[in-house]
Protein backbone atom coordinates (compact mmCIF):
# COMPACT_ATOMS: atom_id res chain seq x y z
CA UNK A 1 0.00 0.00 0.00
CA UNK A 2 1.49 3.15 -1.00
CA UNK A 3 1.37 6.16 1.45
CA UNK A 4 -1.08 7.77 -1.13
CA UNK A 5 -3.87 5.16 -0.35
CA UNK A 6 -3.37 5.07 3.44
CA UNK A 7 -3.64 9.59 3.20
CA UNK A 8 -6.71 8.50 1.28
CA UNK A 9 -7.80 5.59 3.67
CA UNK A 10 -6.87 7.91 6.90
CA UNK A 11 -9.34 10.92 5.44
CA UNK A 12 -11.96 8.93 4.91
CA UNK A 13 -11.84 7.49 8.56
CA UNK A 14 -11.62 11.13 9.84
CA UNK A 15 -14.42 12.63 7.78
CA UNK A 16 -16.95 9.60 8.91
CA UNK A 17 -15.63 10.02 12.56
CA UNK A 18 -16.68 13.57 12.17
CA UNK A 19 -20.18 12.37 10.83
CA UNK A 20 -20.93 9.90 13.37
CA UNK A 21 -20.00 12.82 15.93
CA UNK A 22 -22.06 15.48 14.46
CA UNK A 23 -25.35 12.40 14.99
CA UNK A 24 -24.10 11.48 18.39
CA UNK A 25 -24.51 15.11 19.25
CA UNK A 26 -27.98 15.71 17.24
CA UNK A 27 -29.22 13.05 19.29
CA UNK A 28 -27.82 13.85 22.51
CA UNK A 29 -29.32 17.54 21.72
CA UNK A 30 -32.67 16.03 20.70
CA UNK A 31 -32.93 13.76 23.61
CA UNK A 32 -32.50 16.69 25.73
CA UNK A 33 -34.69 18.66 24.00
CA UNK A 34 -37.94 16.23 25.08
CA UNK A 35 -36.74 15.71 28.30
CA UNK A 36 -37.45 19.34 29.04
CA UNK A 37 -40.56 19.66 27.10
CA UNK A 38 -41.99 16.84 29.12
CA UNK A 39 -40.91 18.83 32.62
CA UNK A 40 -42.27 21.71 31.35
CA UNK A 41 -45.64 19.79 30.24
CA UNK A 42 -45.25 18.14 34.10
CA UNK A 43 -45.41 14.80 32.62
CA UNK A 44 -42.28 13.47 35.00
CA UNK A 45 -41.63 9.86 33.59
């Protein structure tokens, strides 16, 4: 493997890494999101 392909192969990693961060934190913001709109509604649980 030529140091071409693993720059190619190590970019690739990084830019789904930074996908798969950018859902983790959607989610995580969306999660938190209904958990206040239920305590605000006063539907604890």
């Amino acid at each position: 493997m030529t140091p071409e392909d693993e720059k190619l192969i190590r970019r690739r990693q990084a830019g789904r890494a930074r996908v798969m961060a950018l859902l983790l934190g959607g989610l995580v913001l969306l999660i938190f999101a209904i958990s206040i709109a239920k305590i605000q509604l006063g539907m604890h649980g």
